[in-house]
N, C-alpha and C. Protein backbone atom coordinates (compact mmCIF):
# COMPACT_ATOMS: atom_id res chain seq x y z
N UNK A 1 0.83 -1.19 0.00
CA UNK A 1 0.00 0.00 0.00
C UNK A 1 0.87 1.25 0.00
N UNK A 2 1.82 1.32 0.86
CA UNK A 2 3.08 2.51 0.64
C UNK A 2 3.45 2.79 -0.38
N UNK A 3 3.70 1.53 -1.41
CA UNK A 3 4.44 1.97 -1.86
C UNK A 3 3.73 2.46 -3.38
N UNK A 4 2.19 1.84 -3.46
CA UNK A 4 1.54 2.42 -3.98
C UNK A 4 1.54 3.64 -4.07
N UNK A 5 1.65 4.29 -3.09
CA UNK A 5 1.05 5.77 -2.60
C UNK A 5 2.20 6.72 -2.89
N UNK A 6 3.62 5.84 -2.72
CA UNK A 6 4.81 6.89 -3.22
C UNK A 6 4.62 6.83 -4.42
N UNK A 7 4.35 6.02 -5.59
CA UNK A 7 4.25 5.72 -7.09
C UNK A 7 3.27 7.02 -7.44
N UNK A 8 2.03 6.96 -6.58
CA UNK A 8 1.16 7.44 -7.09
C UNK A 8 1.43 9.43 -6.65
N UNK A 9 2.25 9.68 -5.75
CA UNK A 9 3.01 10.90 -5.13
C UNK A 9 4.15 11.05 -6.35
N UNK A 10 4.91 10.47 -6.70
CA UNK A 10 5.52 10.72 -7.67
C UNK A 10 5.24 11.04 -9.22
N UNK A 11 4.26 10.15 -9.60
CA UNK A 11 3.62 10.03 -10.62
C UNK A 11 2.69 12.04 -10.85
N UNK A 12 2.51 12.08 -9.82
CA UNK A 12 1.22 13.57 -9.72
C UNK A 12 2.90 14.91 -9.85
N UNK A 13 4.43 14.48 -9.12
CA UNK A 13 5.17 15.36 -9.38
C UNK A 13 5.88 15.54 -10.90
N UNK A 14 5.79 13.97 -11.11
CA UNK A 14 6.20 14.03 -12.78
C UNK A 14 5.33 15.30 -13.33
N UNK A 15 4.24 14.60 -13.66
CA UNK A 15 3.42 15.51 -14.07
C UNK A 15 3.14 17.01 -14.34
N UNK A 16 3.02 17.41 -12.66
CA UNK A 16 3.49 18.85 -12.35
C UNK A 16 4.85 19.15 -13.32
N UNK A 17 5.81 18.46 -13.14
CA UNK A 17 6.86 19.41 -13.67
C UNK A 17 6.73 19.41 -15.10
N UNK A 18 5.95 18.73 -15.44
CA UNK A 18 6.32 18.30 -17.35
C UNK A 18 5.22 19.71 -17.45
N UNK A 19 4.71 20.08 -16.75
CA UNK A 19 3.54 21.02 -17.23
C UNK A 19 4.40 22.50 -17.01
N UNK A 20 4.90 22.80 -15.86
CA UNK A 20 5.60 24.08 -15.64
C UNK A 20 7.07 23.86 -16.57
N UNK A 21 7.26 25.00 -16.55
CA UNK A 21 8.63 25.77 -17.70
C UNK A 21 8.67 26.82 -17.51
N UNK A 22 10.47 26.68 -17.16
CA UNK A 22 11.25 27.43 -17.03
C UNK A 22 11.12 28.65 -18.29
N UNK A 23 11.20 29.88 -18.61
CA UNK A 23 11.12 30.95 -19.29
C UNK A 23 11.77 32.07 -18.82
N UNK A 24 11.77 33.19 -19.74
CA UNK A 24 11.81 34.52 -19.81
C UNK A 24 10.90 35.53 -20.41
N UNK A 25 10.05 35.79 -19.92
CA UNK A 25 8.81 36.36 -20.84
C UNK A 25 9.37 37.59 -21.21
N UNK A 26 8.88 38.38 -22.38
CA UNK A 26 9.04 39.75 -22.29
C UNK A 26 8.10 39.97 -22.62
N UNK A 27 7.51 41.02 -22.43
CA UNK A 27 6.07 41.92 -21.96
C UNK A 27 6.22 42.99 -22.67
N UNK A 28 4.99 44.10 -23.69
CA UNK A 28 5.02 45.24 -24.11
C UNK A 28 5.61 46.20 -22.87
N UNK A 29 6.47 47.17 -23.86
CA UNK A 29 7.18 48.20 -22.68
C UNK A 29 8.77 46.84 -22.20
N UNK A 30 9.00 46.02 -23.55
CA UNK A 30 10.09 45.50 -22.69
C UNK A 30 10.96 45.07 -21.41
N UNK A 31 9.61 44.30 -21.02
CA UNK A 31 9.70 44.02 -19.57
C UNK A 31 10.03 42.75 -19.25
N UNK A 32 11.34 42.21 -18.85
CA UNK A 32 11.42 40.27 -19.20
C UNK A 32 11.10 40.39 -17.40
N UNK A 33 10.53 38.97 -17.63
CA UNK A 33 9.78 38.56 -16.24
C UNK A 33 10.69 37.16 -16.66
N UNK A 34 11.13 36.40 -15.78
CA UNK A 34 12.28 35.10 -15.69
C UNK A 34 11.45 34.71 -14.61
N UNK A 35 10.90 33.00 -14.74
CA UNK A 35 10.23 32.36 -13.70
C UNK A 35 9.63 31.03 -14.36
N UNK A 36 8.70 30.84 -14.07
CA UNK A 36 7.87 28.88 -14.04
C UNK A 36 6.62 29.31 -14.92
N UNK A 37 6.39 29.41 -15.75
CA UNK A 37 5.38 29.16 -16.67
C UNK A 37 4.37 28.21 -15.75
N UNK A 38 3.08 28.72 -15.66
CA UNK A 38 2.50 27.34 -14.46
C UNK A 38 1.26 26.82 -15.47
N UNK A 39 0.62 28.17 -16.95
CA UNK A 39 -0.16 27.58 -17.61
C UNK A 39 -0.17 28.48 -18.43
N UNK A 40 -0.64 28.51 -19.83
CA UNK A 40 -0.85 28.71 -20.85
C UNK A 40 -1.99 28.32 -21.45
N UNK A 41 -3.02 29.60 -21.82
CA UNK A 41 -3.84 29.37 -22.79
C UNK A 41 -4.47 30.27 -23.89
N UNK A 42 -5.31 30.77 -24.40
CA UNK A 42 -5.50 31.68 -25.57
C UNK A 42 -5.21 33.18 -25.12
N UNK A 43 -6.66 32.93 -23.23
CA UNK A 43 -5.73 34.44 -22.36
C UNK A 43 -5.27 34.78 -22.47
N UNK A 44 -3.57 34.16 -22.02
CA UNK A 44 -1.96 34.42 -21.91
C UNK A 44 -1.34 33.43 -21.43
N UNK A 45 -0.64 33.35 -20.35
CA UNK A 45 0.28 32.88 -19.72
C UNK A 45 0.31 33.59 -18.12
N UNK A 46 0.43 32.55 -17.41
CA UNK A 46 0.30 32.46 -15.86
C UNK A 46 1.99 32.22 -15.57
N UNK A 47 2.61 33.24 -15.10
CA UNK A 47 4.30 32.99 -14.60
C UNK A 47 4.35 33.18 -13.59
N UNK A 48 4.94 32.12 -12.82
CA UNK A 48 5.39 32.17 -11.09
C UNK A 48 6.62 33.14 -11.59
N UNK A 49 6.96 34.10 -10.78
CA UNK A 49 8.04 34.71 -10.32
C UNK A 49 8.52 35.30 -9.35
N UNK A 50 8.93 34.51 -8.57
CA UNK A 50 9.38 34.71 -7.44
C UNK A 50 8.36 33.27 -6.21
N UNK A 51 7.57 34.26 -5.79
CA UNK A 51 6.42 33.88 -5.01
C UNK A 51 5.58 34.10 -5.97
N UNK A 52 5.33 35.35 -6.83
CA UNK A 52 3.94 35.79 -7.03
C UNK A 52 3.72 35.52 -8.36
N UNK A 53 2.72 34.86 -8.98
CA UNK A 53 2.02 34.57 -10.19
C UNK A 53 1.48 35.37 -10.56
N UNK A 54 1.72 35.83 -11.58
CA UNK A 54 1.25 36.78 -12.92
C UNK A 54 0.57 36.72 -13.68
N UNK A 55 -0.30 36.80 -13.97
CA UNK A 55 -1.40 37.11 -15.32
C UNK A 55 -1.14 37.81 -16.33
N UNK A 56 -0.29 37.17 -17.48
CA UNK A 56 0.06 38.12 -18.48
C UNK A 56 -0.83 37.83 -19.69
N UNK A 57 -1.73 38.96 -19.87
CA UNK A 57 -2.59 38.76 -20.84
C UNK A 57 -1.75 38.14 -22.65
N UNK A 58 -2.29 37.08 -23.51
CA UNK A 58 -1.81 37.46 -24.73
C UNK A 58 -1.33 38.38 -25.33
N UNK A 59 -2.07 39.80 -25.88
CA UNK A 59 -1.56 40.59 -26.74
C UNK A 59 -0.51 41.44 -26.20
N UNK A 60 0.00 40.96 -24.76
CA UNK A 60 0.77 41.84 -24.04
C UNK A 60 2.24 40.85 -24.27
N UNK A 61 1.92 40.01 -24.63
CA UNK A 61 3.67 39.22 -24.72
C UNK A 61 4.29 39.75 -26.15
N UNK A 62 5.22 40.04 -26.01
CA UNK A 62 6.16 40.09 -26.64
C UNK A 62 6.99 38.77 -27.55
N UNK A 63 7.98 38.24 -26.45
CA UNK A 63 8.69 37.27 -26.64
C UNK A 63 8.56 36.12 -25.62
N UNK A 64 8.31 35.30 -25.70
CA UNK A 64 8.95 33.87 -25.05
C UNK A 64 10.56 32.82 -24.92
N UNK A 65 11.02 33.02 -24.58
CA UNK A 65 12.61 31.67 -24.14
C UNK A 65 12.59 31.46 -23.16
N UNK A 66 11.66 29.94 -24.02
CA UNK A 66 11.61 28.45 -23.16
C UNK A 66 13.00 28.18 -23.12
N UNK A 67 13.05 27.20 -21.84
CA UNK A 67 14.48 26.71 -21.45
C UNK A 67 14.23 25.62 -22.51
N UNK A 68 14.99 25.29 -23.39
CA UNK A 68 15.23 23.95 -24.08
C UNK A 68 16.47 23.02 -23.71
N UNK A 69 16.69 21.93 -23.37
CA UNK A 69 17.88 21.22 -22.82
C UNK A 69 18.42 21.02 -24.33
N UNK A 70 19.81 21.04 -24.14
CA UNK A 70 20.83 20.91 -25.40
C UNK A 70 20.60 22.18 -26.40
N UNK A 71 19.61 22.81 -26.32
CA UNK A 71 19.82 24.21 -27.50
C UNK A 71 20.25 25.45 -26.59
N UNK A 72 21.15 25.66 -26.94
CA UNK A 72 22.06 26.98 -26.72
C UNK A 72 21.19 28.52 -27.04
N UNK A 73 21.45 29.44 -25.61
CA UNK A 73 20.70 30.84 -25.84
C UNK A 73 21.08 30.82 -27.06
N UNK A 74 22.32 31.12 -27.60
CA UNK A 74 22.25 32.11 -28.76
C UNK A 74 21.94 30.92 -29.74
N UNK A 75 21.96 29.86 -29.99
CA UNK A 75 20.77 29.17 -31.17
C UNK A 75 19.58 29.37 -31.18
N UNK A 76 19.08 29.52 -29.82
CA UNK A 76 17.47 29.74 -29.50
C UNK A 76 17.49 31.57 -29.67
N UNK A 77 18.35 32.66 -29.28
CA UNK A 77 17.87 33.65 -29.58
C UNK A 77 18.19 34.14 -30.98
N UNK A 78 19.14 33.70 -31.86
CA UNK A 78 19.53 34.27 -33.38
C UNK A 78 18.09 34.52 -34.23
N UNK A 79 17.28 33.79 -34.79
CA UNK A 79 16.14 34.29 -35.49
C UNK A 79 15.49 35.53 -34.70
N UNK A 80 15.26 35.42 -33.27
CA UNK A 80 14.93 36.37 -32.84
C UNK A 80 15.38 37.28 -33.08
N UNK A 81 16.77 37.67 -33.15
CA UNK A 81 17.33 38.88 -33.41
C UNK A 81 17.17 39.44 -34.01
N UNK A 82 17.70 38.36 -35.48
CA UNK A 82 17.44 38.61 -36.93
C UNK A 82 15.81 39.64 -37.07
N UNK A 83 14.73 39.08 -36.42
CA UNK A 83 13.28 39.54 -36.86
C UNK A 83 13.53 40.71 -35.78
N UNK A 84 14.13 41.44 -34.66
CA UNK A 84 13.98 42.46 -34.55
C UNK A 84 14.80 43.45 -35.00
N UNK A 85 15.52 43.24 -36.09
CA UNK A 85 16.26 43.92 -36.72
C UNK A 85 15.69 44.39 -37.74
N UNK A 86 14.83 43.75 -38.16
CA UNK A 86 13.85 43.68 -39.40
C UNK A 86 12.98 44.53 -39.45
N UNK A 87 12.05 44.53 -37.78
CA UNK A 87 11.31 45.50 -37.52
C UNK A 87 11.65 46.75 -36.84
N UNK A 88 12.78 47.29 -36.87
CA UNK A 88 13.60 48.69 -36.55
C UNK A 88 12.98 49.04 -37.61
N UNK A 89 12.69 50.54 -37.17
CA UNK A 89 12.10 51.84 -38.29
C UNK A 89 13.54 51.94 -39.01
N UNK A 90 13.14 52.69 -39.96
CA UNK A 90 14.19 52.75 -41.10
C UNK A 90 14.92 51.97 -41.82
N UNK A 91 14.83 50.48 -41.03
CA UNK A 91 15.89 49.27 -41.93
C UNK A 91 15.10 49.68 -43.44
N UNK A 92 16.40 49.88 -44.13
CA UNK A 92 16.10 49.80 -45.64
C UNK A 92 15.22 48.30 -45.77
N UNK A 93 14.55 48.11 -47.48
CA UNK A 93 13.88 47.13 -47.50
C UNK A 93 14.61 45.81 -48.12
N UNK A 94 16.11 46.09 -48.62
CA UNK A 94 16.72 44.81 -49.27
C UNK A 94 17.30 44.47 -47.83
N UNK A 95 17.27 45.44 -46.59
CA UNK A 95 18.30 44.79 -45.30
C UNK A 95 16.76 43.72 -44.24
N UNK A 96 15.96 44.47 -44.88
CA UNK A 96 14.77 43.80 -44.19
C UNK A 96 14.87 42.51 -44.53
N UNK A 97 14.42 42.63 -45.79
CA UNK A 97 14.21 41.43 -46.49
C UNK A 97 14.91 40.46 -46.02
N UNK A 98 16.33 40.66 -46.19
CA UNK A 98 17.41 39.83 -45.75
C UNK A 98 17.34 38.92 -44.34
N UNK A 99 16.97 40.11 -43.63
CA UNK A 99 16.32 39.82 -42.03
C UNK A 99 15.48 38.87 -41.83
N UNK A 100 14.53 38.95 -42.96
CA UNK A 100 13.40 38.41 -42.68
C UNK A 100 13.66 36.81 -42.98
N UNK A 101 14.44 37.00 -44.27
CA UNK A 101 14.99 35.53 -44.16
C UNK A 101 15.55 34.69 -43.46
N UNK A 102 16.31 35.51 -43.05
CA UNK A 102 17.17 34.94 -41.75
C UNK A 102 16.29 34.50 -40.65
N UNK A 103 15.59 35.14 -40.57
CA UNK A 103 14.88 34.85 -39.05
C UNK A 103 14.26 33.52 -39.52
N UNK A 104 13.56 33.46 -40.73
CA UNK A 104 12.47 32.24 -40.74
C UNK A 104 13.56 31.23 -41.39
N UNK A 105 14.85 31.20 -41.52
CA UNK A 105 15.50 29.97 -42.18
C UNK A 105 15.88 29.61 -40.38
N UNK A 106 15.98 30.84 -39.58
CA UNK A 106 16.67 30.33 -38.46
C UNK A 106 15.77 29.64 -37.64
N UNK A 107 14.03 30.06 -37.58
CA UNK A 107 12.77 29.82 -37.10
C UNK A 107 12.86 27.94 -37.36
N UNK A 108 12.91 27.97 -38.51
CA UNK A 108 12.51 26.48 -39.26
C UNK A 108 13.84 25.52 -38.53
N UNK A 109 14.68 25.97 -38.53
CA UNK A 109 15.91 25.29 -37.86
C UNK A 109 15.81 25.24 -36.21
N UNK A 110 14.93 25.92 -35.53
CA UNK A 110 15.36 25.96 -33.93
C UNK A 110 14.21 25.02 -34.12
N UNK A 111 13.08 24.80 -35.06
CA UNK A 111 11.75 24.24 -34.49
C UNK A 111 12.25 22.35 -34.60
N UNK A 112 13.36 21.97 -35.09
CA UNK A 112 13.59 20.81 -35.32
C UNK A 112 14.39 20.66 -33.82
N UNK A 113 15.32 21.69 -33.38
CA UNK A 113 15.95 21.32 -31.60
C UNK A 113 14.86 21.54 -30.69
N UNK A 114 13.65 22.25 -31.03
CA UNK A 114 12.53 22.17 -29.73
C UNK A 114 11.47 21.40 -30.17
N UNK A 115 11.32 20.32 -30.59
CA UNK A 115 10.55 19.28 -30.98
C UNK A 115 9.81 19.06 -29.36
N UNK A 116 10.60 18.39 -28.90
CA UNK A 116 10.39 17.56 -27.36
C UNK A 116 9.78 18.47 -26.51
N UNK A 117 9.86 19.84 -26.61
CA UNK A 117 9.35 20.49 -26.01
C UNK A 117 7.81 21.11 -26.40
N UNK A 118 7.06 20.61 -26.47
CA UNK A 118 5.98 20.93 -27.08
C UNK A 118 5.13 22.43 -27.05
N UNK A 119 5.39 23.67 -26.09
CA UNK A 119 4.98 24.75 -26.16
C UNK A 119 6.02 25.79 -26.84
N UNK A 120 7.36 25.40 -26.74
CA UNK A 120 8.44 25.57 -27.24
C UNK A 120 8.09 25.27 -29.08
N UNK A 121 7.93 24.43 -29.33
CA UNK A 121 7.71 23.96 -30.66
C UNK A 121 6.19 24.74 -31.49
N UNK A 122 5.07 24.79 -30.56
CA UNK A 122 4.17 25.84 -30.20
C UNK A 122 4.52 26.99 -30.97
N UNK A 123 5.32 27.43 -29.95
CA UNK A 123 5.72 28.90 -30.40
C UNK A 123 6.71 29.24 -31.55
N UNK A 124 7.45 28.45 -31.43
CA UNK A 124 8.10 28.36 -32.68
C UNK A 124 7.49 28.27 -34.03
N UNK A 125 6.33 27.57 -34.60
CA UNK A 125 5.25 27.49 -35.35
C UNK A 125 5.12 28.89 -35.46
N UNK A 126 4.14 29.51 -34.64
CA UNK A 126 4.13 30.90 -34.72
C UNK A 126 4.82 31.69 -35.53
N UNK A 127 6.17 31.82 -34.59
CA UNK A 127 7.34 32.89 -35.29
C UNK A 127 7.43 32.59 -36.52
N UNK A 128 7.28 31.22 -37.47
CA UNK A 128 7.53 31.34 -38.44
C UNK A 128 6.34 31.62 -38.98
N UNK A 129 5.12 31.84 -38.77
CA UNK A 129 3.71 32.34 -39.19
C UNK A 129 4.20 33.53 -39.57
N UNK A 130 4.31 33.90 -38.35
CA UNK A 130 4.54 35.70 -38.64
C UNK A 130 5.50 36.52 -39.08
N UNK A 131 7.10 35.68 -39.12
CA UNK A 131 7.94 35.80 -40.25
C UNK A 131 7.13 36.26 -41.38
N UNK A 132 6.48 34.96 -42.06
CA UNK A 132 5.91 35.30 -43.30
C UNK A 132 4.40 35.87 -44.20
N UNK A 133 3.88 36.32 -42.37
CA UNK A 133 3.16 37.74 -42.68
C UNK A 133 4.29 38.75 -42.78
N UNK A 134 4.84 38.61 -42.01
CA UNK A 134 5.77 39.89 -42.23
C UNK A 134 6.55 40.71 -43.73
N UNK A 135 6.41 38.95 -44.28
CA UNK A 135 7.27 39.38 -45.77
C UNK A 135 6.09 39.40 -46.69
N UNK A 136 5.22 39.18 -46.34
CA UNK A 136 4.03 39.28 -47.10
C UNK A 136 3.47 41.05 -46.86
N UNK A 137 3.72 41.23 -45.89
CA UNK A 137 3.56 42.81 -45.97
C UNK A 137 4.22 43.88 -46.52
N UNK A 138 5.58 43.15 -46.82
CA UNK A 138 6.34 43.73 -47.83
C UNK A 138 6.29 43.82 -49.18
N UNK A 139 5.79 42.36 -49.04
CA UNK A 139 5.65 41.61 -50.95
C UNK A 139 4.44 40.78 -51.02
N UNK A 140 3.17 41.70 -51.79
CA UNK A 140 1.79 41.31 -51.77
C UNK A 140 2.17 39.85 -52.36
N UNK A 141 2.61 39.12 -52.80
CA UNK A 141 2.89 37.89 -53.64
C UNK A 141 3.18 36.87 -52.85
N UNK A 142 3.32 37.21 -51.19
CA UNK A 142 3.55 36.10 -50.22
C UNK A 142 2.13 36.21 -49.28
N UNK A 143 1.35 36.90 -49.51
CA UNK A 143 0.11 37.28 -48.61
C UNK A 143 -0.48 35.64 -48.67
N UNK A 144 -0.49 35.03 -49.80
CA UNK A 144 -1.61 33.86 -49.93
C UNK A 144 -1.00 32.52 -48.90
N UNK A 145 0.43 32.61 -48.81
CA UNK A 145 1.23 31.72 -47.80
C UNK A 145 1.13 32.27 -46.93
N UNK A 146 1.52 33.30 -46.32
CA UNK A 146 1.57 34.01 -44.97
C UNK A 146 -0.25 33.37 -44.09
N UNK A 147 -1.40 33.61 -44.93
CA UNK A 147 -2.50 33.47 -44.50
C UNK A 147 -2.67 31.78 -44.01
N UNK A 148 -2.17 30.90 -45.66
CA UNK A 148 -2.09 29.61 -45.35
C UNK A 148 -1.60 29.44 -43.49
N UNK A 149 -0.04 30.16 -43.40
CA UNK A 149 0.41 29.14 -42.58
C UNK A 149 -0.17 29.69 -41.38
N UNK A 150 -0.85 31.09 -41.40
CA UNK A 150 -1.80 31.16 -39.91
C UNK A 150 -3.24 30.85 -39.82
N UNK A 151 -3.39 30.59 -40.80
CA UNK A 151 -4.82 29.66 -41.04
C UNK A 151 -4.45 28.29 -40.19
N UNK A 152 -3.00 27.60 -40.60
CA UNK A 152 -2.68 25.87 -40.48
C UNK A 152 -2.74 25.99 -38.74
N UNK A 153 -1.78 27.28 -37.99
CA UNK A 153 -1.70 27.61 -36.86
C UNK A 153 -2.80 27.26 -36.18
N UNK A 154 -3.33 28.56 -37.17
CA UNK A 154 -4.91 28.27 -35.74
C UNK A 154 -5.84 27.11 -35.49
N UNK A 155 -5.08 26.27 -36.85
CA UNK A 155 -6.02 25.05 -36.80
C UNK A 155 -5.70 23.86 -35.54
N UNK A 156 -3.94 24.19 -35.80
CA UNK A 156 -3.60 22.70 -35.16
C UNK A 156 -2.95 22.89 -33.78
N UNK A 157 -3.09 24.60 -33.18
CA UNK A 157 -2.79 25.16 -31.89
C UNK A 157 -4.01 25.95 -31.35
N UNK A 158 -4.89 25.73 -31.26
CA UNK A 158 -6.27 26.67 -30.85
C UNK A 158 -6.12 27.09 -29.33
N UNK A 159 -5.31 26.32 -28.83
CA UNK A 159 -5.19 26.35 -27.16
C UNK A 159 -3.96 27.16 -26.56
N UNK A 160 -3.02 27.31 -27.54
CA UNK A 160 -2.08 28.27 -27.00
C UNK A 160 -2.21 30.01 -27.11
N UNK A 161 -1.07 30.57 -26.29
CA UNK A 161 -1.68 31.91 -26.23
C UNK A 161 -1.27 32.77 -27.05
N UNK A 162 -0.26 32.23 -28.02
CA UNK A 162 -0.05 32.67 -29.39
C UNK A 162 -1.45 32.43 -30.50
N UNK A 163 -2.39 32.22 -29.97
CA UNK A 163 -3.57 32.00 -31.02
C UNK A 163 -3.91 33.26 -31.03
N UNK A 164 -4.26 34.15 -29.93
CA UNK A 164 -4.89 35.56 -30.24
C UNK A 164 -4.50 36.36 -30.67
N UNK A 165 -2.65 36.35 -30.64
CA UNK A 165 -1.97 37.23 -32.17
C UNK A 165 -1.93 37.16 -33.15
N UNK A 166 -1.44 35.49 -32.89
CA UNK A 166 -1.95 34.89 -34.74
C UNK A 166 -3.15 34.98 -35.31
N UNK A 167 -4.77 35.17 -34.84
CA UNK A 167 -5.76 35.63 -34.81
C UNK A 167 -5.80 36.97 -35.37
N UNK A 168 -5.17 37.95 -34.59
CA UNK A 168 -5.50 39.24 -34.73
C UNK A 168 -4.79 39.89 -36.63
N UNK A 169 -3.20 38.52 -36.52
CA UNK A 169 -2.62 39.00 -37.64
C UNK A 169 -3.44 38.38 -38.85
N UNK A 170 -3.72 37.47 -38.33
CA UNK A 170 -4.88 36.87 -39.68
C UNK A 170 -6.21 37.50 -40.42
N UNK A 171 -6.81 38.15 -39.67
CA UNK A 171 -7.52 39.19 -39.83
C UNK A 171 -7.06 40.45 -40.49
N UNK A 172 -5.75 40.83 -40.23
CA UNK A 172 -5.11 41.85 -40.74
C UNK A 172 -4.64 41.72 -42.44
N UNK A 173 -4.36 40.78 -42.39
CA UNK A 173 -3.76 39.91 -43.86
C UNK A 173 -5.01 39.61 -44.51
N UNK A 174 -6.20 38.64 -44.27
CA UNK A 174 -7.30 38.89 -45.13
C UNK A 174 -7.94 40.19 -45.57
N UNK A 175 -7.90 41.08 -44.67
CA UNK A 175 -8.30 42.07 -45.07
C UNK A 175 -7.31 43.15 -46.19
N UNK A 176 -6.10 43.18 -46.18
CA UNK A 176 -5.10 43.33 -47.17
C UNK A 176 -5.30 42.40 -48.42
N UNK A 177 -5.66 41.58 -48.53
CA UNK A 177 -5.83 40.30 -49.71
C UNK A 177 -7.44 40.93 -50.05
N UNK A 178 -8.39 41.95 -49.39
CA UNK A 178 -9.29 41.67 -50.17
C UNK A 178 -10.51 40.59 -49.80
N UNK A 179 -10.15 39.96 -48.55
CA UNK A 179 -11.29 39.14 -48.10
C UNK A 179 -12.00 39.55 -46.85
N UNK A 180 -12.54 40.65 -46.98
CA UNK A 180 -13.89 41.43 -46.00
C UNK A 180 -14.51 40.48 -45.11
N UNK A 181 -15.29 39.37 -45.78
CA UNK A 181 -15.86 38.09 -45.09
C UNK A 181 -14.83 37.30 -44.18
N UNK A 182 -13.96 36.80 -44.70
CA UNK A 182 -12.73 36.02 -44.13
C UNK A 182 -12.30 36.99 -42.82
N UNK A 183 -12.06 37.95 -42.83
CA UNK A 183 -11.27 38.83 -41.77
C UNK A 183 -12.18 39.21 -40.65
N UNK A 184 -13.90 39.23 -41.51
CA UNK A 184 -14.57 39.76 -40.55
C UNK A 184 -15.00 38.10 -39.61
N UNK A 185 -15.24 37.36 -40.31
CA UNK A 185 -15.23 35.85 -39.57
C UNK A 185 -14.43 35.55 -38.41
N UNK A 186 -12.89 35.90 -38.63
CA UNK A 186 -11.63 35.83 -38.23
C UNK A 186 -11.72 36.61 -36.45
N UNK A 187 -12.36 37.92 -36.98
CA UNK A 187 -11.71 38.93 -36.22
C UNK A 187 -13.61 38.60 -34.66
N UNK A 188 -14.29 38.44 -35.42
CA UNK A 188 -15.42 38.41 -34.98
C UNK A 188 -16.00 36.98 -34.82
N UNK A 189 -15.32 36.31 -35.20
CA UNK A 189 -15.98 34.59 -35.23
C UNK A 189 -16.09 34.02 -33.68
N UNK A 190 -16.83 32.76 -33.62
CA UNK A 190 -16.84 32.18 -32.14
C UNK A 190 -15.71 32.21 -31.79
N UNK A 191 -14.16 31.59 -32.22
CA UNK A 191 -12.85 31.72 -31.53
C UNK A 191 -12.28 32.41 -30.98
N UNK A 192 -13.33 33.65 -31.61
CA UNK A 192 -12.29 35.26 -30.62
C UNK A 192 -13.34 35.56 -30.06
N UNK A 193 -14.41 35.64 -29.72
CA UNK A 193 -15.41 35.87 -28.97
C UNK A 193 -14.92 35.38 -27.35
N UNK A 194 -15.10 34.51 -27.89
CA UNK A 194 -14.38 33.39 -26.33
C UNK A 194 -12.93 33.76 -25.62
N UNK A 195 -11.88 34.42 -26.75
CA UNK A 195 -11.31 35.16 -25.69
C UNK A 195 -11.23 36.44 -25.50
N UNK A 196 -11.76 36.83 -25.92
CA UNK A 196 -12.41 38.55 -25.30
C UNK A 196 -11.13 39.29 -25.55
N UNK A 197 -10.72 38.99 -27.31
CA UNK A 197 -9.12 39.79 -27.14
C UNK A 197 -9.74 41.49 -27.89
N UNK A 198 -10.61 41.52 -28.35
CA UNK A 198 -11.14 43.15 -29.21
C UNK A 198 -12.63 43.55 -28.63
């Protein structure tokens, strides 16, 4: 019977930990919060830091770095860089461009070392969504992919809290393409209703 009960005490801490993650959030107004991720959903994200748990709404995150075991900060932060270099006012548009590549050749490459990590891999999906809204806002000729791959997003992540940006950018992009119905569905449909992001 003990030892039942340690199995079954252990079994409930596995658990717990496979669910919390280690992070660094950054927050609009560039604010990194470092702590335990305790949940994630369309909302935002719930971060222990310190003692005190946080309520960080969706459209208020910025950035996410998940701890990944074996991927190195600067493998896990390089695309990042790359894409805020991209979005500095004034980058000319062949240095953008360039940027932009970089970030999503580097996006597609970190998402194969955060496999195992599944909110990690999550988000990674994302960044490369919005990589290629991004170049689609540059170059109307990528709008029809850019939409694809946050269309695929919202299909096969509905539960993370990258859905209500990818949401909001999807709406933004149909309506640039010309699809009034699509954007207004998007922006106004049951999925965003439910999280009360507009």
């Amino acid at each position: 019977m003990r030892r039942l009960l340690l199995t079954a005490v252990a079994a409930v801490l596995v658990v717990g930990a496979a669910l919390a993650q280690d992070a660094e959030v950054t927050v609009a107004g560039n604010k990194k919060l470092k702590g335990t991720i305790q949940e994630e959903s369309p909302a935002g994200i719930k971060i222990k830091v310190g003692q005190e748990v946080l309520d960080l709404p969706a459209l208020s995150i910025r950035q996410v770095t998940y701890k990944v075991k074996d991927v190195t900060a600067i493998d896990y932060r390089y695309p990042f860089g790359q894409e805020e270099l991209a979005r500095r006012p004034g980058t000319r548009p062949a240095e953008r461009a360039t940027r932009l590549e970089n970030a999503l050749k580097g996006f597609k490459n970190l998402d194969a070392q955060v496999l195992a990590v599944p909110a990690a891999h999550r988000y990674v999906q994302f960044k490369i969504a919005e990589a290629l809204a991004m170049q689609a806002q540059d170059d109307s000729s990528k709008l029809g992919a850019a939409i694809a791959a946050l269309s695929a997003y919202r299909k096969d992540f509905p539960t993370g809290w990258e859905v209500a940006p990818a949401l909001k950018l999807l709406a933004k992009l149909q309506e640039e393409k010309g699809d009034s119905a699509g954007a207004l569905e998007t922006s106004m449909g049951r999925s965003l209703n439910s999280y009360h992001l507009f």
